[in-house]
Protein backbone atom coordinates (compact mmCIF):
# COMPACT_ATOMS: atom_id res chain seq x y z
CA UNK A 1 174.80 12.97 201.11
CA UNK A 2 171.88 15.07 200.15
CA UNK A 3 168.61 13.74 201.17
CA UNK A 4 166.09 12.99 198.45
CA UNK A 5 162.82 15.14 197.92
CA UNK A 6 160.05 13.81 200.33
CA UNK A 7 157.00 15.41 198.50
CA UNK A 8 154.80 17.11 200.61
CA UNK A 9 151.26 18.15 199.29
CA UNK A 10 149.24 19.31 195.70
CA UNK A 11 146.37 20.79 198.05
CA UNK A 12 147.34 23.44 199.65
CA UNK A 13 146.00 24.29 203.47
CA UNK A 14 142.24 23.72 203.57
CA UNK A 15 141.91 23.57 206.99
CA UNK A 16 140.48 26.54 208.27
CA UNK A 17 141.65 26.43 211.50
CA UNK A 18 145.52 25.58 209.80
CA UNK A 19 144.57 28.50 207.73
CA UNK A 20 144.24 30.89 210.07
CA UNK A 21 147.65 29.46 211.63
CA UNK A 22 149.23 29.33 208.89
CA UNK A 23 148.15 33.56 208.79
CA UNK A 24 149.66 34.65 211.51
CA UNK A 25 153.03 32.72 210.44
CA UNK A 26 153.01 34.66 207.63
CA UNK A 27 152.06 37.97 208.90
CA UNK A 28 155.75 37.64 210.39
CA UNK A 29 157.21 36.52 207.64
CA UNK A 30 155.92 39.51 206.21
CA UNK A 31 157.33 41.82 208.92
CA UNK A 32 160.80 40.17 208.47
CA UNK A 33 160.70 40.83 205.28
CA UNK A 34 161.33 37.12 203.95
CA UNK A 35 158.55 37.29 201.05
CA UNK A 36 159.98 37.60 197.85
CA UNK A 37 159.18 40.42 197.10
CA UNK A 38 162.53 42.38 196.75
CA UNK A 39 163.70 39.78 194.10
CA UNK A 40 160.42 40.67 192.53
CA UNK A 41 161.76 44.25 192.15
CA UNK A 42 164.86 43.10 190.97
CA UNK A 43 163.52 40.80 188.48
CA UNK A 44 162.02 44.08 186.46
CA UNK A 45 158.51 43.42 188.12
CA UNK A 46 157.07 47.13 188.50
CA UNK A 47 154.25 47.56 186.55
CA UNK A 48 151.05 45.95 184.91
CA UNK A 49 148.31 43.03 185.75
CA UNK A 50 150.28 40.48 186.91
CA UNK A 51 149.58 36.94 188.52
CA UNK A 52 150.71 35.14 191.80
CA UNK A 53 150.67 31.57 192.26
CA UNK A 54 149.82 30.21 195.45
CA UNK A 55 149.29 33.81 196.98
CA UNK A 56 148.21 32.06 200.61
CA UNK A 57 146.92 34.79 203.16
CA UNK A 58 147.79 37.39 200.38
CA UNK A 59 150.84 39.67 202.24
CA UNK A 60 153.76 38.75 199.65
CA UNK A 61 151.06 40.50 196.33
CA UNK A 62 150.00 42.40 198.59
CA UNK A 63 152.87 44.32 199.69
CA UNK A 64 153.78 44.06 196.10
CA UNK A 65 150.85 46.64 195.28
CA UNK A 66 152.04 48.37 198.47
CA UNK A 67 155.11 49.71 196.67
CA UNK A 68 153.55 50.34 193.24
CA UNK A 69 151.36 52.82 191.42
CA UNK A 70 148.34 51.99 189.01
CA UNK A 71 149.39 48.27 188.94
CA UNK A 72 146.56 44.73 189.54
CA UNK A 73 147.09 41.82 191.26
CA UNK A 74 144.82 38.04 190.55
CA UNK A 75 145.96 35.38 193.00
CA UNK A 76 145.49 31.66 191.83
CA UNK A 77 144.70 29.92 195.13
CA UNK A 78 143.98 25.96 194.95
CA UNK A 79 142.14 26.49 198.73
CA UNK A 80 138.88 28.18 198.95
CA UNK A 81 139.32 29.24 202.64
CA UNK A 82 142.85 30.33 201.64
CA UNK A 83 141.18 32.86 199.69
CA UNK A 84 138.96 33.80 201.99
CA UNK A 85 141.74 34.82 204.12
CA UNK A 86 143.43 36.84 201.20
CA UNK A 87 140.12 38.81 200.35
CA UNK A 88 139.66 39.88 203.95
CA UNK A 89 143.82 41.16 204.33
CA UNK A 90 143.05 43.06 200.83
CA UNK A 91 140.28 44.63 202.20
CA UNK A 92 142.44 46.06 205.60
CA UNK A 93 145.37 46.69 203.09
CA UNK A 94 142.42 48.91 200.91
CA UNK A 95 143.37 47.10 197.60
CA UNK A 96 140.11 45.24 197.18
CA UNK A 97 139.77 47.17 194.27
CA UNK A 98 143.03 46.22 192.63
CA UNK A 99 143.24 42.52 193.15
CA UNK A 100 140.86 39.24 193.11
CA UNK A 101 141.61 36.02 193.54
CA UNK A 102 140.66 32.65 191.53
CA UNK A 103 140.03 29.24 192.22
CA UNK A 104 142.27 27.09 190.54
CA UNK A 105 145.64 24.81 189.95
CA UNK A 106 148.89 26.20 188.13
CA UNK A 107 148.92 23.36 186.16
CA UNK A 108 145.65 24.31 184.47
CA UNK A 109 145.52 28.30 184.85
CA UNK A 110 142.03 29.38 183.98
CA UNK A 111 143.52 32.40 181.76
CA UNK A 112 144.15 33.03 177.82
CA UNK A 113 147.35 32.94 176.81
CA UNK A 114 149.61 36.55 176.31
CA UNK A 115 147.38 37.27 179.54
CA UNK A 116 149.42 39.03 181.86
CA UNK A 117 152.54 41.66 182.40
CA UNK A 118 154.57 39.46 185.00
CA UNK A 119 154.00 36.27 187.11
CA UNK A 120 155.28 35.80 190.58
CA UNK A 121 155.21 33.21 193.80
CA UNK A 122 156.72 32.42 196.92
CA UNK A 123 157.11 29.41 198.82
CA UNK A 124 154.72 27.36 196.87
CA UNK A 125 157.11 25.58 194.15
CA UNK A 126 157.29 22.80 196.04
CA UNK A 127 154.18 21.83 196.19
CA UNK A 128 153.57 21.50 192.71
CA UNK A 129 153.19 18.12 191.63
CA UNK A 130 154.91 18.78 187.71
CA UNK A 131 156.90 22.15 188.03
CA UNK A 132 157.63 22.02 184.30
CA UNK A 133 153.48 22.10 182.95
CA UNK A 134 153.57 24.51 185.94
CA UNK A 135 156.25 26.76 184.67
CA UNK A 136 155.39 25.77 180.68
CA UNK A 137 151.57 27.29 182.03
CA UNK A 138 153.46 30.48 183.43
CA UNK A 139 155.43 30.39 179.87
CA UNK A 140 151.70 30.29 177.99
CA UNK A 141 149.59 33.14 180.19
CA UNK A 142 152.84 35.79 180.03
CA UNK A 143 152.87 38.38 177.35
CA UNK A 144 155.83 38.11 174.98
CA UNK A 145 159.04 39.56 176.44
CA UNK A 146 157.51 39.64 180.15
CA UNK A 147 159.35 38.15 183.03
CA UNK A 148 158.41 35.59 186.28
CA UNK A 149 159.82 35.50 189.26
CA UNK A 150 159.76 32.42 191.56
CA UNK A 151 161.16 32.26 195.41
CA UNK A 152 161.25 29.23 197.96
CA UNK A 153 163.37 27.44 199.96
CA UNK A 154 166.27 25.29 199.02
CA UNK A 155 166.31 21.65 200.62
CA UNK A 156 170.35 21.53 201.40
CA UNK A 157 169.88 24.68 203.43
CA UNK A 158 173.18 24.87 206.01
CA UNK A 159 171.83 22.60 208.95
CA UNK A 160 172.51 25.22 211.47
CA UNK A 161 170.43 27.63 209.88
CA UNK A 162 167.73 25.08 209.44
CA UNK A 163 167.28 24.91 213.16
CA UNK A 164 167.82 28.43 214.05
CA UNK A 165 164.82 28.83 211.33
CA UNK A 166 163.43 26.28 212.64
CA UNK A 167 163.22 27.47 216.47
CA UNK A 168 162.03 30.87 215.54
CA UNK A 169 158.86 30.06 213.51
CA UNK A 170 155.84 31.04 215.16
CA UNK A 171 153.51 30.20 215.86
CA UNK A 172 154.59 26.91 216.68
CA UNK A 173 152.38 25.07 215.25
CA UNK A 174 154.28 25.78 212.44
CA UNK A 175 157.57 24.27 212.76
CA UNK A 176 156.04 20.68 211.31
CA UNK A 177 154.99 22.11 208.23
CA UNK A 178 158.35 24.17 207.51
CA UNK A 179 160.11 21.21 208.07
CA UNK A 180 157.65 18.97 205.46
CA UNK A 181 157.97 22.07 202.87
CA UNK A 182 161.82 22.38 203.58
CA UNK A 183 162.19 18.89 202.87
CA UNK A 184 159.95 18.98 199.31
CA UNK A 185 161.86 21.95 198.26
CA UNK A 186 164.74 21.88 195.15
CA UNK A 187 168.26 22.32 195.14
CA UNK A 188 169.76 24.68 192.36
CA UNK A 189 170.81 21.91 190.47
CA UNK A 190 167.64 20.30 190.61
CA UNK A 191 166.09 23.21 189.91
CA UNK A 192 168.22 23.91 187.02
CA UNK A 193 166.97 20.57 185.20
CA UNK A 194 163.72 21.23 185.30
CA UNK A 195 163.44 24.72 183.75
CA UNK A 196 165.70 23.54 180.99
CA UNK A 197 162.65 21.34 180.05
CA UNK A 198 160.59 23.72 180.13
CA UNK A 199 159.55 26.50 177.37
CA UNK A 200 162.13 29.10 178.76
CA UNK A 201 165.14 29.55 177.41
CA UNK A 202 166.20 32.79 178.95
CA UNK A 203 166.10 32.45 182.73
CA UNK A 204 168.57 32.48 185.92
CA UNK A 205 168.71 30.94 189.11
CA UNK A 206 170.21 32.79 192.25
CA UNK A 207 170.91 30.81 195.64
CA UNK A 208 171.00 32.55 199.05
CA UNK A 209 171.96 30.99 202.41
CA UNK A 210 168.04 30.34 202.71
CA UNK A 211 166.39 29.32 199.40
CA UNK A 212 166.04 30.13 195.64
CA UNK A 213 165.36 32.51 193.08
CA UNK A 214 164.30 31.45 189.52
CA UNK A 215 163.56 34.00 187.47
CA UNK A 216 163.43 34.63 183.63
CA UNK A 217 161.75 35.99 180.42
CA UNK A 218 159.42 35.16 177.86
């Protein structure tokens, strides 16, 4: 029997310390590759301003930028020392000049509406505390016929993999906080309800052995 969502946080990390933890965790998830950022790519997200939600320490928009030409990144960040973080990896990845980062919560985006080419996040659905204002806010700031992309992990991940995931985080101060987000994430069909609430009506949602893919168009 599937175990019901055990909500996590609406805060984000303001620890600093936790923050610069939480950095080097995902400095390898980064190197592994598990960001998002290919389905970001696949989604049709190549070009333009475009917005992350809950960027964190910055790598997933980051490496976004990475692999694209004459394109801008602004984070929305809810924690100030999160951002902090971010600024300084923009400045070693050089892109200072192509992305900032703002103060705020996604369920009151400080930005006009029609604002921007593409939205994106990863690993930070489940910690927002009404995903459909949330993804009815991402429906308002994108530009007609624009697309979002949204990755995290999926709660009735195989339990085997859980613990192999599980073992491997690092550092390990980690492993309590993947197991709090794991267990605040969605399943598909969970998912599924809520966007059909929401303002979208042309969307899709993709499962992999790890976690989700929601992604859609204005």
């Amino acid at each position: 029997m599937m175990k019901k969502r055990i909500i996590e946080t609406n805060e984000g990390i303001q620890n600093q310390l936790t923050v610069e933890i939480f950095d080097e965790f995902a400095k390898q998830m980064r190197d592994k590759g598990w960001n998002g950022v290919n389905n970001f790519f696949k989604t049709g997200i190549n070009k333009g301003k475009i917005l992350e939600i809950g960027p964190g320490p910055g790598y997933n928009g980051l490496e976004w930028l990475k692999k694209t030409e004459n394109t801008e990144l602004v984070g929305l960040e809810i924690s100030n020392n999160m951002i902090k973080m971010a600024e300084k990896n923009a400045n070693e990845y050089g892109f200072s000049n192509r992305v900032s980062y703002v103060i705020g919560n996604c369920l009151e985006m400080p930005f006009e509406a029609n604002y921007f080419d593409a939205v994106i996040s990863n690993g930070s659905l489940h910690e927002w505390e009404n995903p459909i204002k949330a993804i009815n806010e991402i429906y308002r700031v994108l530009k007609p016929n624009s697309y979002f992309c949204i990755t995290d992990m999926r709660r009735n991940v195989s339990p085997l993999l859980k613990l192999l995931v599980y073992f491997s985080t690092k550092p390990k101060e980690m492993r309590p906080g993947f197991i709090s987000s794991l267990n605040a994430s969605y399943t598909a069909d969970e998912l599924n309800s809520i966007i059909n609430l929401s303002n979208f009506k042309q969307f899709n949602i993709v499962k992999d052995p790890f976690g989700l893919c929601l992604s859609g168009k204005k």
